[in-house]
Protein backbone atom coordinates (compact mmCIF):
# COMPACT_ATOMS: atom_id res chain seq x y z
CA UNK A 1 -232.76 182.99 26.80
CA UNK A 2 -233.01 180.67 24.59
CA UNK A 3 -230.60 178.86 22.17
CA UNK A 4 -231.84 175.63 19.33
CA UNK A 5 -229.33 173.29 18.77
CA UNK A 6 -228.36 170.88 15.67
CA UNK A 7 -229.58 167.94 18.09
CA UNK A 8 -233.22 169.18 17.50
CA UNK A 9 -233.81 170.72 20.78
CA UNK A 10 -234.61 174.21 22.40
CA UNK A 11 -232.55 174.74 25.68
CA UNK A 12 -234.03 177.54 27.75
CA UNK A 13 -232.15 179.68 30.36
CA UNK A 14 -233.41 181.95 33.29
CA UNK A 15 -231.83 185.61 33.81
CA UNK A 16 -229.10 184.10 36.00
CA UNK A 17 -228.12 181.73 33.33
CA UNK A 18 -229.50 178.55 35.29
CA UNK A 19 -231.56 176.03 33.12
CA UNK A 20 -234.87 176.05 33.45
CA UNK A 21 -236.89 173.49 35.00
CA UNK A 22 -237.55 172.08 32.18
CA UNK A 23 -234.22 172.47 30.56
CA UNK A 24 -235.25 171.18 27.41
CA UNK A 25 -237.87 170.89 24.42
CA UNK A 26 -237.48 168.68 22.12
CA UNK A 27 -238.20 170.12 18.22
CA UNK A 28 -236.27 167.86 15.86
CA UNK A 29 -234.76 164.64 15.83
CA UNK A 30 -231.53 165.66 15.44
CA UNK A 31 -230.46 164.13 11.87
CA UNK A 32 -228.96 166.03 9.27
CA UNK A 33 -232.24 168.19 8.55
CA UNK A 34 -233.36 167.70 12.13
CA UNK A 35 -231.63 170.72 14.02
CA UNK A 36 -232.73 173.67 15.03
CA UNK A 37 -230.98 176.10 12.51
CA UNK A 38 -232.46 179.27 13.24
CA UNK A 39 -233.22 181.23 16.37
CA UNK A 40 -236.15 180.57 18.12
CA UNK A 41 -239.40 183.43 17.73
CA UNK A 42 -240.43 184.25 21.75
CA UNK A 43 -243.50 185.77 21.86
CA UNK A 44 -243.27 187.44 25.12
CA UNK A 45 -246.77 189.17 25.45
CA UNK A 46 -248.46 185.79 25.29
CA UNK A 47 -245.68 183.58 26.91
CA UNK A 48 -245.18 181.62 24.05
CA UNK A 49 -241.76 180.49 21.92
CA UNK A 50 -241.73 179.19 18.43
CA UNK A 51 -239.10 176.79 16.50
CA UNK A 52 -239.36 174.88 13.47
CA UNK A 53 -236.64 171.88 12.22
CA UNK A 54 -236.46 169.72 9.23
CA UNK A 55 -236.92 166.37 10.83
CA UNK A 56 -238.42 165.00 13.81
CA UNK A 57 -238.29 161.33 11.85
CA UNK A 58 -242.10 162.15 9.95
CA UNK A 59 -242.45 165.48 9.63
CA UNK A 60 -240.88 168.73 9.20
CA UNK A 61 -242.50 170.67 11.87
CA UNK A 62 -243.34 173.80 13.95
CA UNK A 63 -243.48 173.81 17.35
CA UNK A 64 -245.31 176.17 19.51
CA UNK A 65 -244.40 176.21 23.80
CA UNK A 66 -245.05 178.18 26.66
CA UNK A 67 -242.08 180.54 27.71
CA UNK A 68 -241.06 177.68 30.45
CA UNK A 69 -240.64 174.98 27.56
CA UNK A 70 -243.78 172.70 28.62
CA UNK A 71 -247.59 172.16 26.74
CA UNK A 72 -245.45 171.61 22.89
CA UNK A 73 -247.96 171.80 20.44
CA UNK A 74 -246.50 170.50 17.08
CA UNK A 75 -247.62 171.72 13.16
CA UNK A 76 -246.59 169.34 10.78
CA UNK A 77 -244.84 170.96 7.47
CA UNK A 78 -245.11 168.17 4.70
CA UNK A 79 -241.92 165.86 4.12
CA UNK A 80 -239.26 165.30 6.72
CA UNK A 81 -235.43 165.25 5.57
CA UNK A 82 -235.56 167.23 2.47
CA UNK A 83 -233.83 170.58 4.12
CA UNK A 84 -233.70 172.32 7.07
CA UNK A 85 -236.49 174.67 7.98
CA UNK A 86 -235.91 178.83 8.60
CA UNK A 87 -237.76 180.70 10.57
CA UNK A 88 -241.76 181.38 10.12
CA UNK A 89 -242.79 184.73 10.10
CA UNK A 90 -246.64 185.99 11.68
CA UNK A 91 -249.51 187.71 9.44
CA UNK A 92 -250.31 190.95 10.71
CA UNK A 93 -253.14 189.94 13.09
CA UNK A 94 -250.77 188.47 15.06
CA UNK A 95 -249.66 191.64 16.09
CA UNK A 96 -252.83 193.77 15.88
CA UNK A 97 -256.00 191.27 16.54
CA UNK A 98 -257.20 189.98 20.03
CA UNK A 99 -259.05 187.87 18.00
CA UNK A 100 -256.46 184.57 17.86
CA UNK A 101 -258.74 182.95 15.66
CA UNK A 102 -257.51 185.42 12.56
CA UNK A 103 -253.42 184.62 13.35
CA UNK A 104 -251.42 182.41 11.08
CA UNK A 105 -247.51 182.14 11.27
CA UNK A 106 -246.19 181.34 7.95
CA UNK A 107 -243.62 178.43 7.16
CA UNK A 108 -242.25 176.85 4.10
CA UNK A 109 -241.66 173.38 4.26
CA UNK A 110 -241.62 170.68 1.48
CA UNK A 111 -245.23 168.73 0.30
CA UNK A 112 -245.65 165.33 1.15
CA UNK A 113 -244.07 164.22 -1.66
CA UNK A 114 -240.99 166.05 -0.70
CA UNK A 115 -240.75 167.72 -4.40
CA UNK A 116 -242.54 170.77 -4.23
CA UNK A 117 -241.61 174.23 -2.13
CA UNK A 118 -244.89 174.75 0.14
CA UNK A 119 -245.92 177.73 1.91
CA UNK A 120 -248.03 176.53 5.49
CA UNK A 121 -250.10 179.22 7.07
CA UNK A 122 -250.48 177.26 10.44
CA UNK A 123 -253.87 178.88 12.11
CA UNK A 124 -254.50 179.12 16.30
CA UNK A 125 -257.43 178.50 18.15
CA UNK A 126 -259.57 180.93 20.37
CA UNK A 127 -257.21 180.31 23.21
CA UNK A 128 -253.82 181.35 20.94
CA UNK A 129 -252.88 177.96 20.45
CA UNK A 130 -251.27 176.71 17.33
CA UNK A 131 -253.14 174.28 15.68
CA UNK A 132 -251.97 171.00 15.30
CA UNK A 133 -251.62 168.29 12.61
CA UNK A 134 -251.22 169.05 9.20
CA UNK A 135 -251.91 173.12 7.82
CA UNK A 136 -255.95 172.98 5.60
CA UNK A 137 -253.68 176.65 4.69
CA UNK A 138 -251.04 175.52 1.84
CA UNK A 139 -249.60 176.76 -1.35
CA UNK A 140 -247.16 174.88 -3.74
CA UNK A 141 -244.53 177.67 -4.45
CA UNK A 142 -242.25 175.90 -6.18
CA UNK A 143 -241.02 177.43 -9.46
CA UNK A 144 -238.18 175.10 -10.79
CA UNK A 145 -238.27 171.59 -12.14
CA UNK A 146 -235.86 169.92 -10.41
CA UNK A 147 -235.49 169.33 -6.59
CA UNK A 148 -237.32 170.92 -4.19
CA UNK A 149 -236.01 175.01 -3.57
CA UNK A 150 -233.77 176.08 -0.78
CA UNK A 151 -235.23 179.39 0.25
CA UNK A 152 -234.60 182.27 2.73
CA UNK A 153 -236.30 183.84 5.15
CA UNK A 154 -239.55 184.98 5.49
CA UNK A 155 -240.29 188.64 5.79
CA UNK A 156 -243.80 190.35 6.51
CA UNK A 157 -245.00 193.72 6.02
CA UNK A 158 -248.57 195.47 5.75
CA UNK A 159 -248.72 198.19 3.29
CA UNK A 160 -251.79 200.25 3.60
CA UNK A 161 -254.61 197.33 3.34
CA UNK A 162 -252.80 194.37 2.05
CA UNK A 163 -250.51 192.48 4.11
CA UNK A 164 -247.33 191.41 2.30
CA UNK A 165 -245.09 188.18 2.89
CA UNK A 166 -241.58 188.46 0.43
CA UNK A 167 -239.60 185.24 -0.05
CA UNK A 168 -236.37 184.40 -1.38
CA UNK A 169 -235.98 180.71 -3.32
CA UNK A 170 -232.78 179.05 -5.52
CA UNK A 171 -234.03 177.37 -8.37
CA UNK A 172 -232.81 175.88 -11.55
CA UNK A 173 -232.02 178.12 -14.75
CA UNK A 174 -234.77 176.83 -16.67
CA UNK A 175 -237.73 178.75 -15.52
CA UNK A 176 -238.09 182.59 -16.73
CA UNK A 177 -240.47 185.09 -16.87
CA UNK A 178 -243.14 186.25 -13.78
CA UNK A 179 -245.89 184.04 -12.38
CA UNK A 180 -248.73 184.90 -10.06
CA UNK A 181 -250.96 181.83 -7.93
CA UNK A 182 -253.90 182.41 -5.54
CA UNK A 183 -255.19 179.98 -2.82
CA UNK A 184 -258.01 181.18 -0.78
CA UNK A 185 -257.72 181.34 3.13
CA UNK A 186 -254.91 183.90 3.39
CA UNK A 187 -252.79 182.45 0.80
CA UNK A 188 -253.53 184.39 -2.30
CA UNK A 189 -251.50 186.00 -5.07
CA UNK A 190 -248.24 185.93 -5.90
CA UNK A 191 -245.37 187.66 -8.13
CA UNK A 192 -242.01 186.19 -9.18
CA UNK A 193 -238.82 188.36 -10.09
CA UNK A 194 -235.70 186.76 -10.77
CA UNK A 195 -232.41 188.02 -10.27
CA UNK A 196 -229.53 186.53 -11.91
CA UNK A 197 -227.15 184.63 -9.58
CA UNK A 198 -223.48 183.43 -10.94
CA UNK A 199 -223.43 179.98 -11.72
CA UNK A 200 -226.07 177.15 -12.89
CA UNK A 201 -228.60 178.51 -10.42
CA UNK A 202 -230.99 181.76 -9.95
CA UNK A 203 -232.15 183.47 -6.72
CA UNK A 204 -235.77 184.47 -7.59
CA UNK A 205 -237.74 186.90 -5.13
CA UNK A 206 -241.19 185.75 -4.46
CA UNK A 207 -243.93 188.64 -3.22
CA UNK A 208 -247.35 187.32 -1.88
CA UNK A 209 -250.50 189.07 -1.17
CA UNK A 210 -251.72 187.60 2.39
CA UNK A 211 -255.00 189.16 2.46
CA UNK A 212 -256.57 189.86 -0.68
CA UNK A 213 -258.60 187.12 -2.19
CA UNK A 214 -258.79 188.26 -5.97
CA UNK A 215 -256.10 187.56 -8.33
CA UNK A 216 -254.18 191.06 -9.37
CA UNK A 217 -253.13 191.74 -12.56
């Protein structure tokens, strides 16, 4: 088991509820933006876990470990301290490629000038490990003019040959109407519908095409 904490760790736990021997693994720094706010993803075929946090004083970051919490390998997600960080999601060849060269786990974080909503598709090497440093795969999603979005969740699907990633973000009242972006290297298209939300602010659902590499009309 594991549990992530507001301090910025992961604690992990055997089957008899004992720590492990390494009890610990250290995500965040533990400031307001710095916890762990959302469970951590356990990969249990490849003996891997996954957290992301705000903070860990430079970065927002995700943080790949083996199962026993050693061998942290750390993605950096733009600006640190601008909100916390929810949990990535994986593209579909996660699931269905040996090939570890053609995963990406997707991650919004905040661009380096902590102003801009940013989609991360953080890539892995031939032996499944995340790669570390700053994502090359990026995307300012972003769609109001003032502070940087709050968002929700991520949530993937493949439907028939394109693989899907849907996003909730809060934005300011000021921006209507749909938009559509492409980036190349698995961050393509996108479509924006807005759904009114009571009050000064608007919940707008954000669809993007992971795997085509044309813009659709």
């Amino acid at each position: 088991m594991y549990v992530g904490c507001a301090n910025g760790k992961v604690y992990g736990f055997n089957s008899s509820g004992a720590p492990l021997a390494t009890p610990s693994l250290t995500v965040g720094n533990g400031s307001a933006t710095g916890g762990v706010v959302d469970s951590p993803i356990v990969d249990g075929l490849n003996g891997f876990i996954y957290a992301v946090s705000g903070s860990n004083g430079a970065n927002a970051v995700l943080v790949q470990a083996k199962s026993n919490l050693t061998s942290p390998r750390t993605a950096t997600l733009g600006a640190a301290g601008i909100r916390s960080i929810h949990a990535p999601t994986f593209n579909d060849a996660y699931f269905t490629s040996a090939t570890s060269t053609t995963w990406l786990m997707y991650v919004c974080g905040y661009g380096t000038a902590g102003n801009q909503l940013t989609l991360y598709g953080s890539s892995f090497n031939a032996s499944r490990q995340l790669t570390t440093g700053a994502s090359a795969n990026n995307a300012n999603i972003n769609v109001g003019t003032g502070p940087a979005d709050a968002y929700t969740y991520l949530t993937e699907f493949k439907n028939g040959a394109t693989d899907w990633l849907f996003i909730g973000a809060q934005i300011s009242p000021d921006v209507r109407g749909l938009r559509r972006i492409q980036q190349v290297v698995s961050l393509v298209s996108r479509t924006d519908s807005a759904i009114p939300h009571s009050g000064c602010e608007e919940m707008r659902l954000c669809a993007l095409d992971c795997g085509a590499r044309q813009r659709r009309s």
